[in-house]
C-alpha atoms as a PDB file:
ATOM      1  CA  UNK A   1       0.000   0.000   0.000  1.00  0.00           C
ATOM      2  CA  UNK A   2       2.636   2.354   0.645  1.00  0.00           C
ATOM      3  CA  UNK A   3       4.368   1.635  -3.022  1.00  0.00           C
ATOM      4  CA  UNK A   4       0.647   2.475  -4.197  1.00  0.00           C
ATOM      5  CA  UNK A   5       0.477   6.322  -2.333  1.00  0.00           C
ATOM      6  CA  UNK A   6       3.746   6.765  -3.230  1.00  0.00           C
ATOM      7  CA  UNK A   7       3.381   5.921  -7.015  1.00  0.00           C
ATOM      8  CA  UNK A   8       0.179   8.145  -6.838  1.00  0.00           C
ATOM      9  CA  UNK A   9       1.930  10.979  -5.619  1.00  0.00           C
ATOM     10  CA  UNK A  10       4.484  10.763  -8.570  1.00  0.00           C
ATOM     11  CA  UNK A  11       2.032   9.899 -11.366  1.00  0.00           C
ATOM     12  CA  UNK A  12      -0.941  12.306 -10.464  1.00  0.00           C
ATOM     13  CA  UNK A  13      -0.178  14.873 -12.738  1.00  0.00           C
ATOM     14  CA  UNK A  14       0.091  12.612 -15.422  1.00  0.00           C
ATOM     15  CA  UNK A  15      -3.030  11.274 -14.773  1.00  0.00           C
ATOM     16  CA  UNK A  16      -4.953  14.382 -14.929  1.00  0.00           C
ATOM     17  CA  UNK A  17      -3.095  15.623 -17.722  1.00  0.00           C
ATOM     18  CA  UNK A  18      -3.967  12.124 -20.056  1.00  0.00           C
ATOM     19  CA  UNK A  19      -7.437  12.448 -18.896  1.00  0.00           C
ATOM     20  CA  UNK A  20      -7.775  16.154 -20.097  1.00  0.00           C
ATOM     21  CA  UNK A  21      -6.095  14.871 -23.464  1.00  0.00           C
ATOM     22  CA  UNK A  22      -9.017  12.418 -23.661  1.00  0.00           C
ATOM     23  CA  UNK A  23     -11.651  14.266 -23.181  1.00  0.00           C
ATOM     24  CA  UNK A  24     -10.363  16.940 -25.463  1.00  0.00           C
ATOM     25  CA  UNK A  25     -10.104  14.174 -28.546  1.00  0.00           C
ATOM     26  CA  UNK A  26     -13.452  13.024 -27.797  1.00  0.00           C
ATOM     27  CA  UNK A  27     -14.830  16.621 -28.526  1.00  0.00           C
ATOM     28  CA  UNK A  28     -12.058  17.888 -31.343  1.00  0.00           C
ATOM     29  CA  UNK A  29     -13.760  16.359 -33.922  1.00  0.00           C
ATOM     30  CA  UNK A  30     -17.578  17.279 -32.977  1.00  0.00           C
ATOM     31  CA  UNK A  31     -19.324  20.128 -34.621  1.00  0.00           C
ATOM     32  CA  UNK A  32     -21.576  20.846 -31.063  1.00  0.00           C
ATOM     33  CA  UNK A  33     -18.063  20.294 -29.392  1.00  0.00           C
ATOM     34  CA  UNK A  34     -17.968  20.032 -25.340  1.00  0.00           C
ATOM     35  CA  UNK A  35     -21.806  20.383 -25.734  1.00  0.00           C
ATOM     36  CA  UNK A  36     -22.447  16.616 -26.411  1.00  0.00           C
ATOM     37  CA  UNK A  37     -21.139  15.418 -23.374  1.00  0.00           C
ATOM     38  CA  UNK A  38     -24.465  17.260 -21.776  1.00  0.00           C
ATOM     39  CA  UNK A  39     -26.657  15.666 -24.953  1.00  0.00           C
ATOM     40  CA  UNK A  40     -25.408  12.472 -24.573  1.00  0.00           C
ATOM     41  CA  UNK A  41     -26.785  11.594 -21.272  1.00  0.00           C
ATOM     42  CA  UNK A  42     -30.386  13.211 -22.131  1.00  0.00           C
ATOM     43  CA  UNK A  43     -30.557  11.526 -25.809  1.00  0.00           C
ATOM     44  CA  UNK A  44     -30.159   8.278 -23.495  1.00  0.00           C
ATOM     45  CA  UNK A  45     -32.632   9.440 -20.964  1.00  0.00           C
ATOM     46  CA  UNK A  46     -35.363  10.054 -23.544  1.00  0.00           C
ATOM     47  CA  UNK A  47     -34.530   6.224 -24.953  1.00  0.00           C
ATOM     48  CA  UNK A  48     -34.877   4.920 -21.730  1.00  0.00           C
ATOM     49  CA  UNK A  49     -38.050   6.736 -20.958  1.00  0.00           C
ATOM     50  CA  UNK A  50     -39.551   5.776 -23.822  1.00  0.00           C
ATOM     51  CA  UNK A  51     -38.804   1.911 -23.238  1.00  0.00           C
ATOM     52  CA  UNK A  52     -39.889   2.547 -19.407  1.00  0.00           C
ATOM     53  CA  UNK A  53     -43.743   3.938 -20.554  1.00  0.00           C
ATOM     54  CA  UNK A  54     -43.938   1.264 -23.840  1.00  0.00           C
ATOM     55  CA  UNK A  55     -43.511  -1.465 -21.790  1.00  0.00           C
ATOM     56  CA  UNK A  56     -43.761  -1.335 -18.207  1.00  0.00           C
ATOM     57  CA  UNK A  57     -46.223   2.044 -18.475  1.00  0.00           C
ATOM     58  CA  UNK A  58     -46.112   5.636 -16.807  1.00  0.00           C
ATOM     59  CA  UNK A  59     -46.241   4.041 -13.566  1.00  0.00           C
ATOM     60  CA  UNK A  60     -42.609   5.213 -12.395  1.00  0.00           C
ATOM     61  CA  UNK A  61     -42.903   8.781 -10.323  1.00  0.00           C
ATOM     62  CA  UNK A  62     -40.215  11.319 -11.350  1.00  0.00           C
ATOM     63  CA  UNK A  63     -39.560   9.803 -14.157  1.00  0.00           C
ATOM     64  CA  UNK A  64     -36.632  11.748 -15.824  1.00  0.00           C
ATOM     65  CA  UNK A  65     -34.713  11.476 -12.161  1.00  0.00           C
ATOM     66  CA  UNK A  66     -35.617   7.812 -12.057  1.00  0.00           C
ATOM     67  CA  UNK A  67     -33.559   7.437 -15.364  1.00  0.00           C
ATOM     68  CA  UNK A  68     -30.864   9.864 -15.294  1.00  0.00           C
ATOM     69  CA  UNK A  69     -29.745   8.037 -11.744  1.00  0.00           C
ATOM     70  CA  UNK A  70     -29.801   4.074 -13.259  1.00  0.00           C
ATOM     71  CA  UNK A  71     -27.918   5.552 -16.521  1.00  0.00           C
ATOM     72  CA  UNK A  72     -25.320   7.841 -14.654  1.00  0.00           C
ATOM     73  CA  UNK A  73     -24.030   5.276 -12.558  1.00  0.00           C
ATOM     74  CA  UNK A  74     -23.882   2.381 -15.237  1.00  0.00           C
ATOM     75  CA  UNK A  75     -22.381   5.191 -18.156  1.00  0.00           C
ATOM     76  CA  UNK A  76     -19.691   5.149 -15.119  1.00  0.00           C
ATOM     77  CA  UNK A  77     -19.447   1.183 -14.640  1.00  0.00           C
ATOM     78  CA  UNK A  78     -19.991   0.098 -17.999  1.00  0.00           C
ATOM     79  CA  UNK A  79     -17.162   1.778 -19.632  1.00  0.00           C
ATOM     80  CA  UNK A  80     -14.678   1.616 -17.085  1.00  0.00           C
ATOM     81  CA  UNK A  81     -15.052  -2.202 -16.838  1.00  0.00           C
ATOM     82  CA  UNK A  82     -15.179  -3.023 -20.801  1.00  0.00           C
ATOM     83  CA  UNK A  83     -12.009  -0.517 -21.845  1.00  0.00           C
ATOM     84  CA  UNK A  84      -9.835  -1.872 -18.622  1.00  0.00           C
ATOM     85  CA  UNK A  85      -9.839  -5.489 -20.550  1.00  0.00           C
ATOM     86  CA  UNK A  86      -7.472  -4.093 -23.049  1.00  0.00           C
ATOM     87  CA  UNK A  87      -5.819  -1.413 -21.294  1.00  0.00           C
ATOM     88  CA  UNK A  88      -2.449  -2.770 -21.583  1.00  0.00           C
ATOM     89  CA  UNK A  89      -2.696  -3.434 -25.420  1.00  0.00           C
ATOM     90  CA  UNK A  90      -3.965   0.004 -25.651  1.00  0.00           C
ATOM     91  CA  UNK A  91      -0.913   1.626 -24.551  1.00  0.00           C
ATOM     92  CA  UNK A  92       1.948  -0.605 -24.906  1.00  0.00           C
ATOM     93  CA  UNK A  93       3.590   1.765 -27.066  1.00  0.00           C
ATOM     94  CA  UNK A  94       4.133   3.951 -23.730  1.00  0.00           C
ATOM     95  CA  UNK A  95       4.619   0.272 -21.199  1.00  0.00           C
ATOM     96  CA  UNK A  96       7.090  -0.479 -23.824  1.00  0.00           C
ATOM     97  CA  UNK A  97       9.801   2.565 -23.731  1.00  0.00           C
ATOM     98  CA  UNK A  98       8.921   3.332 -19.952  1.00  0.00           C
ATOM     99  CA  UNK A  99       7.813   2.432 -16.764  1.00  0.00           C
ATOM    100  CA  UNK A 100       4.398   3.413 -15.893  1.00  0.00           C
ATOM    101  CA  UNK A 101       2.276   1.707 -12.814  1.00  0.00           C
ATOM    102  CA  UNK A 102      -0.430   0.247 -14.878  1.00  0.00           C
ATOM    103  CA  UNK A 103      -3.056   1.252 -12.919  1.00  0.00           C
ATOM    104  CA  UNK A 104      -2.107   4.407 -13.541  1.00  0.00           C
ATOM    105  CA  UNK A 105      -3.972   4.301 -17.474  1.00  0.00           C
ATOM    106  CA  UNK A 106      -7.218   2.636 -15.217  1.00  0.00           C
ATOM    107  CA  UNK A 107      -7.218   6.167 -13.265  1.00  0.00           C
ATOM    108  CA  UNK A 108      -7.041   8.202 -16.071  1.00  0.00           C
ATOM    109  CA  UNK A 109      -9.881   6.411 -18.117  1.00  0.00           C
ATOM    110  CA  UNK A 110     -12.049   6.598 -14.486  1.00  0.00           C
ATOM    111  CA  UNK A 111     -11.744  10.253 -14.312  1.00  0.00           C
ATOM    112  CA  UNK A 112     -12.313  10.681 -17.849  1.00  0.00           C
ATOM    113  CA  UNK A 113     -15.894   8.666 -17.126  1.00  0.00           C
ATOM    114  CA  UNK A 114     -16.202  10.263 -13.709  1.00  0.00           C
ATOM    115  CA  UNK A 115     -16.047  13.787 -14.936  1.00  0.00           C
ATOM    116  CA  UNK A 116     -19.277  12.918 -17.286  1.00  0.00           C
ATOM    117  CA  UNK A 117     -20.377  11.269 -14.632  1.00  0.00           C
ATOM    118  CA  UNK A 118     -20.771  14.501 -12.695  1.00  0.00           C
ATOM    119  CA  UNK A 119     -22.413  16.470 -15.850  1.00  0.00           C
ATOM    120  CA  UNK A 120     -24.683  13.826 -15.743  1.00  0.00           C
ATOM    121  CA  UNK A 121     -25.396  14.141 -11.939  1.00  0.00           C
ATOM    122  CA  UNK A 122     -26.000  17.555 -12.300  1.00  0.00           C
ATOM    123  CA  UNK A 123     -28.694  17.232 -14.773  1.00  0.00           C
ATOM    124  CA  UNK A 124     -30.278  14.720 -11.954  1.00  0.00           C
ATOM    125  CA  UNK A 125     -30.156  17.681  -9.868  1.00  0.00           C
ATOM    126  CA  UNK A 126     -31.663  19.542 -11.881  1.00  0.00           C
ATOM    127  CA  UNK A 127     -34.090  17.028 -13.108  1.00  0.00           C
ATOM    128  CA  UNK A 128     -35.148  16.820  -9.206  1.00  0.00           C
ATOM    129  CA  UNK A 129     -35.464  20.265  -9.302  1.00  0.00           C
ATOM    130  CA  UNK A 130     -37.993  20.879 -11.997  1.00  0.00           C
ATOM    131  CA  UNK A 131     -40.197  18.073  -9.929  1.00  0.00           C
ATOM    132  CA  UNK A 132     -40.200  20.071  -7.114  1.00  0.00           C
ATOM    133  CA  UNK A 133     -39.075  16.944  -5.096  1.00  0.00           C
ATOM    134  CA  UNK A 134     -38.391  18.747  -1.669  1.00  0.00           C
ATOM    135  CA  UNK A 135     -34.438  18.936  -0.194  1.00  0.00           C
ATOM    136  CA  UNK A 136     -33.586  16.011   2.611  1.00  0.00           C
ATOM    137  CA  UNK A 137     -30.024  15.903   4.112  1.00  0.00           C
ATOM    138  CA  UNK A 138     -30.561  12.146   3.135  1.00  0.00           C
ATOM    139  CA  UNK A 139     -29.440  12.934  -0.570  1.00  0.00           C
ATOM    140  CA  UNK A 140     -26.118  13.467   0.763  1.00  0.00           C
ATOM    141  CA  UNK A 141     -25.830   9.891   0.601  1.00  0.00           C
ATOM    142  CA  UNK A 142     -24.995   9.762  -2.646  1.00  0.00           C
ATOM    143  CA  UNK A 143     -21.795  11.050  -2.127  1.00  0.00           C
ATOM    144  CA  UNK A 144     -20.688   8.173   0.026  1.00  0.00           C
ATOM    145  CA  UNK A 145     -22.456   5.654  -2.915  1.00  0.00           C
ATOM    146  CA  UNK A 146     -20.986   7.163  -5.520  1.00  0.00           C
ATOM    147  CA  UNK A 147     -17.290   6.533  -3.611  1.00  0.00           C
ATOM    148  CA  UNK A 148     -18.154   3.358  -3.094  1.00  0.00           C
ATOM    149  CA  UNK A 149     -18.991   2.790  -6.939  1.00  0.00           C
ATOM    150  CA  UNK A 150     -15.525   4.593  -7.880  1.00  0.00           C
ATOM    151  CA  UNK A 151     -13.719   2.410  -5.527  1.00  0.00           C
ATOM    152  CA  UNK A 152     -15.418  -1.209  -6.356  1.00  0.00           C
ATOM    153  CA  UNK A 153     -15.127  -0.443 -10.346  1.00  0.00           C
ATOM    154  CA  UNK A 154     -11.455   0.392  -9.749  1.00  0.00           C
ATOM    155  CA  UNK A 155     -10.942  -2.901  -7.902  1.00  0.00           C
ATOM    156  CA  UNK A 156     -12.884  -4.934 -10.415  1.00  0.00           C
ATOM    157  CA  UNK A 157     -11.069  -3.074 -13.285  1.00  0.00           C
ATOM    158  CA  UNK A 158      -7.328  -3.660 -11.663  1.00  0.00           C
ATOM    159  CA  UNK A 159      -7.969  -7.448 -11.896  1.00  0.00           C
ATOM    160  CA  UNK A 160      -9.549  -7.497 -15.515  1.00  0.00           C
ATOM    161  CA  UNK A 161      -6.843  -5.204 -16.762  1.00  0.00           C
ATOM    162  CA  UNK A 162      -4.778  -8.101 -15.249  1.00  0.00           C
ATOM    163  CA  UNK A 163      -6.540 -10.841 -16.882  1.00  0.00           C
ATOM    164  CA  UNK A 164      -6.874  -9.389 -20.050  1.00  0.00           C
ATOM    165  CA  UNK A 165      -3.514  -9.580 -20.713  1.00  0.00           C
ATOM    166  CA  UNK A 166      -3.159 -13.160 -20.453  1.00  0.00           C
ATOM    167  CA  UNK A 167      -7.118 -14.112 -21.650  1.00  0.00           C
ATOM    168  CA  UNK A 168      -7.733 -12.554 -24.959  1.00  0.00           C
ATOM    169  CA  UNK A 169     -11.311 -14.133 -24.571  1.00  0.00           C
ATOM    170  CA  UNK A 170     -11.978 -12.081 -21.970  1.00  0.00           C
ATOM    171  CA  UNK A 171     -12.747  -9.123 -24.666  1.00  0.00           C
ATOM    172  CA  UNK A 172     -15.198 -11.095 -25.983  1.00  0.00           C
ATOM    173  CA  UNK A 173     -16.905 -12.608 -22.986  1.00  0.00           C
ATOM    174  CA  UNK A 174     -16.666  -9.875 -20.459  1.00  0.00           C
ATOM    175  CA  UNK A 175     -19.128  -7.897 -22.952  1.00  0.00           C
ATOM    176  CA  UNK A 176     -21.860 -10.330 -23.061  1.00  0.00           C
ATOM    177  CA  UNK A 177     -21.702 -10.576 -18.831  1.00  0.00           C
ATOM    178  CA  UNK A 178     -22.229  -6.791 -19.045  1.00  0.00           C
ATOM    179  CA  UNK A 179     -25.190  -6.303 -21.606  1.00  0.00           C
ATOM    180  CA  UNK A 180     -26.492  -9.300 -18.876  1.00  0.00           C
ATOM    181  CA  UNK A 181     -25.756  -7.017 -15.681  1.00  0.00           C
ATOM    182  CA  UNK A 182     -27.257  -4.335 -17.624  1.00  0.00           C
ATOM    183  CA  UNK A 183     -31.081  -5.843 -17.360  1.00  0.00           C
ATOM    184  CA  UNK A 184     -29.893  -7.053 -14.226  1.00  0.00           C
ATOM    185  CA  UNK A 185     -29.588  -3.764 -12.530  1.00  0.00           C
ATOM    186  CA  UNK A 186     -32.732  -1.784 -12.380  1.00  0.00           C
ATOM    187  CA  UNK A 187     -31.719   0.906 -15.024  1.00  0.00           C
ATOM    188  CA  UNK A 188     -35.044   1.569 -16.299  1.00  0.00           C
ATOM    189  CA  UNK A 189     -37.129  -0.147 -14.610  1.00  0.00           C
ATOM    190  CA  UNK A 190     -37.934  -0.729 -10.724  1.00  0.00           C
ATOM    191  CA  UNK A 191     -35.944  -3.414  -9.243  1.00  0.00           C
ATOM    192  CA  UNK A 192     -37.366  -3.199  -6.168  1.00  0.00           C
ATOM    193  CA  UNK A 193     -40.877  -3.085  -7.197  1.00  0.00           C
ATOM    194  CA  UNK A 194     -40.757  -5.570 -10.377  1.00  0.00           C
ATOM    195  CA  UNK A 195     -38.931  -8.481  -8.897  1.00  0.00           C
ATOM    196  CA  UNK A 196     -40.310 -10.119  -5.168  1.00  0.00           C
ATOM    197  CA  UNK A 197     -38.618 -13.014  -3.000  1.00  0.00           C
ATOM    198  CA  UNK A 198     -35.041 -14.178  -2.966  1.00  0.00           C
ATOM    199  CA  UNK A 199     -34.138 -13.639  -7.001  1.00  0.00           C
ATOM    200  CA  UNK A 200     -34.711  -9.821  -5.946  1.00  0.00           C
ATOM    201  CA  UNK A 201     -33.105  -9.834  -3.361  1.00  0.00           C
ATOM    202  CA  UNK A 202     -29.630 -11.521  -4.787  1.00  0.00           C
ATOM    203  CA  UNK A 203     -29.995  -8.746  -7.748  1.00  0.00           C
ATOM    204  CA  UNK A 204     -30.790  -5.719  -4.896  1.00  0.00           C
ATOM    205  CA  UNK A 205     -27.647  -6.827  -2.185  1.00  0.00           C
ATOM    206  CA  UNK A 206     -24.831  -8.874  -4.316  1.00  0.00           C
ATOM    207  CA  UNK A 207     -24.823  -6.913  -7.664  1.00  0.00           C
ATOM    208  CA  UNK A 208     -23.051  -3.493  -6.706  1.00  0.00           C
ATOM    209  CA  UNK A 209     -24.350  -1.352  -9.618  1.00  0.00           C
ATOM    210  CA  UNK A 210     -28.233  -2.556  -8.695  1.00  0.00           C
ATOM    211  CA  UNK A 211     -27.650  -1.747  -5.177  1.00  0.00           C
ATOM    212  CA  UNK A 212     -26.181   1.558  -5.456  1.00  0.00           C
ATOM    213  CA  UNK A 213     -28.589   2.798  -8.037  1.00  0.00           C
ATOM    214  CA  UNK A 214     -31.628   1.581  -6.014  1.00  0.00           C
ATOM    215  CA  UNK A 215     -30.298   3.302  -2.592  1.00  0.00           C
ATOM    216  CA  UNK A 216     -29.800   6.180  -4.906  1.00  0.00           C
ATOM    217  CA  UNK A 217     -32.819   6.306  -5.694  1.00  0.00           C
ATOM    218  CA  UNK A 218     -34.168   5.504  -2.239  1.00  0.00           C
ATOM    219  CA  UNK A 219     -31.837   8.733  -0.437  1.00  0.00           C
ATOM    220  CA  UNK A 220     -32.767  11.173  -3.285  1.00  0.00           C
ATOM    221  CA  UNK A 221     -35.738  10.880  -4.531  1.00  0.00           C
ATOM    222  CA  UNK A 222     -38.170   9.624  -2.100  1.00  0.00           C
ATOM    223  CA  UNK A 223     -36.456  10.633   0.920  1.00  0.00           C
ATOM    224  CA  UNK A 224     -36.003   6.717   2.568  1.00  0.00           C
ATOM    225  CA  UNK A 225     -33.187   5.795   4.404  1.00  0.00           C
ATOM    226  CA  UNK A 226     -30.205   4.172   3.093  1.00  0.00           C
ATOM    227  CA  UNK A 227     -28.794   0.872   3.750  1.00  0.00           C
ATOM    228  CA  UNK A 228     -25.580   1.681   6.170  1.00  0.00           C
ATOM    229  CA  UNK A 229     -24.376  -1.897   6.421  1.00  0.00           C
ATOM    230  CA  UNK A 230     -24.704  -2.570   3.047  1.00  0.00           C
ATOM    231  CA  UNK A 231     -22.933   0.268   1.869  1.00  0.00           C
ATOM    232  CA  UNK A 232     -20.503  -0.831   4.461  1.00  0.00           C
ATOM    233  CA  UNK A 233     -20.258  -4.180   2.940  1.00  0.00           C
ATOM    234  CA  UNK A 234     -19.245  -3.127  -0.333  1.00  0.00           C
ATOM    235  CA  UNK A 235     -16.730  -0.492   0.705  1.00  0.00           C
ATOM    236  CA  UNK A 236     -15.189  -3.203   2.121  1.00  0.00           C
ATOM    237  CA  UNK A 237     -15.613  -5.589  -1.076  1.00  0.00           C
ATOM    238  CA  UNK A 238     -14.425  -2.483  -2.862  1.00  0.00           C
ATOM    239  CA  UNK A 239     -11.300  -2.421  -0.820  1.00  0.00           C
ATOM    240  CA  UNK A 240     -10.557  -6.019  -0.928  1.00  0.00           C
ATOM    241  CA  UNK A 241     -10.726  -6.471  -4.714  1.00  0.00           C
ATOM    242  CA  UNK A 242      -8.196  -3.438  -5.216  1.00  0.00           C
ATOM    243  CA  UNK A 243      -6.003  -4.666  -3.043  1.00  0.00           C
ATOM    244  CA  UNK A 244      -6.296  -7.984  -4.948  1.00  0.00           C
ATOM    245  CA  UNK A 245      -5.898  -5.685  -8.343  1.00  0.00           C
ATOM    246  CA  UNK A 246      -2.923  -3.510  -7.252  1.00  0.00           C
ATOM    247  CA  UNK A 247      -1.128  -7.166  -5.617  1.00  0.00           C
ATOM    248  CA  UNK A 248      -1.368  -8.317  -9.342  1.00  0.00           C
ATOM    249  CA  UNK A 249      -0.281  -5.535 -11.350  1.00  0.00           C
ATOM    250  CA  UNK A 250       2.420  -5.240  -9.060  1.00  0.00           C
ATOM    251  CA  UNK A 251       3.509  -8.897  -9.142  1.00  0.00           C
ATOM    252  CA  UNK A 252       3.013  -9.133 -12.621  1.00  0.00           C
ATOM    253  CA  UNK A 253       3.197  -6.109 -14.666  1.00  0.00           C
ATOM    254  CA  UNK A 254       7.088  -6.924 -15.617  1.00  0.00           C
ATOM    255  CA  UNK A 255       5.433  -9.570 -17.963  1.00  0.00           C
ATOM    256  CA  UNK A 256       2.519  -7.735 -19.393  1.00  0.00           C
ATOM    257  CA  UNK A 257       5.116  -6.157 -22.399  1.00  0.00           C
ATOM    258  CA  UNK A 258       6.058 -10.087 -22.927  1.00  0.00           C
ATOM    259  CA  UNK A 259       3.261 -11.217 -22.736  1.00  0.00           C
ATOM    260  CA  UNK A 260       1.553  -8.457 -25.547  1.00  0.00           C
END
């Protein structure tokens, strides 16, 4: 832990500065520019809405809130998790000439994600706003959430980023196990209200992104309280899998160039 703070220390400027070069890329190109990164999220709300009211019906309260909380936590997990597969591939030009920790290009892609994470959040905010839903201290529970969903995607990316170097199947199969998790995890839909007995509550409790959008959900917009020892479970899960991650890129990252 100690060669991980003190790596971070030396490396956090680079970080920043690759994730700034990212985002800047993403947008060069784009006529409507930094613009889109506000678009994209509400394009995907209004998809999501529409598949909410065609097949489950208007039934959801707060609808656009609802949405925008499901699809800015997964447009944070999903990408994170799929690009981390073939992280080292992606930049072995740089792994190859020097030595970078290699969580170091995991950190950079998660602040790249976080950052439209946070447009996204705000247009929650606003989106809670326009509803009139009334201000409870409780929505400052998302902070702790979304920490939680930072730390456990980090952990979970560390040991794909591992595996991916030595399972090229992993690109493939990793995908499929995500579009799965994506149903899985009460984006658009009710989790909590559509699925009863134990099969809902293995999907609320042991799949991270389900939980943390429906106590979301539960903090901010309905003003319930929020599940402290679960939350406290996967903090801890959270920390144990990067600890796991970091151990293996640390053991292992000598071979990765090898191994590419």
């Amino acid at each position: 832990m100690r060669r991980f703070i003190g790596d971070l220390k030396r490396y956090y400027r680079y970080i920043f500065y690759s994730a700034k070069s990212i985002l800047k890329q993403e947008v060069a190109d784009s006529f409507l520019n930094w613009i889109w990164l506000i678009l994209n999220p509400i394009m995907f709300m209004l998809v999501y809405a529409f598949v909410q009211i065609a097949i489950f019906g208007n039934e959801t309260k707060y609808l656009a809130s609802f949405l925008f909380i499901g699809l800015t936590c997964w447009n944070f997990f999903n990408p994170c998790i799929n690009s981390s597969i073939r992280m080292i591939k992606r930049y072995q030009g740089i792994i190859s000439k020097v030595y970078v920790p290699k969580y170091v290009f995991l950190l950079s892609n998660m602040l790249v994600n976080g950052f439209k994470t946070l447009i996204s959040f705000g247009l929650v905010i606003i989106s809670l706003i326009a509803y009139g839903v009334p201000f409870s201290p409780r929505m400052f529970w998302c902070i702790p959430y979304l920490l939680v969903l930072f730390l456990v995607t980090f952990g979970l990316s560390c040991i794909l980023l591992h595996a991916g170097v030595f399972l090229d199947d992993l690109a493939n199969i990793v995908p499929i196990a995500m579009r799965m998790l994506f149903f899985l995890s009460g984006i658009f839909y009710d989790l909590e209200g559509k699925l009863k007995g134990g099969l809902g509550y293995v999907m609320e409790r042991l799949n991270p992104v389900a939980h943390i959008i429906l106590q979301m959900r539960r903090t901010m917009i309905y003003d319930k309280p929020a599940s402290v020892h679960w939350l406290l479970f996967w903090f801890a899960a959270g920390l144990v899998l990067s600890v796991i991650g970091i151990a293996l890129i640390y053991k292992y990252e000598r071979r990765y160039v090898k191994s590419i």
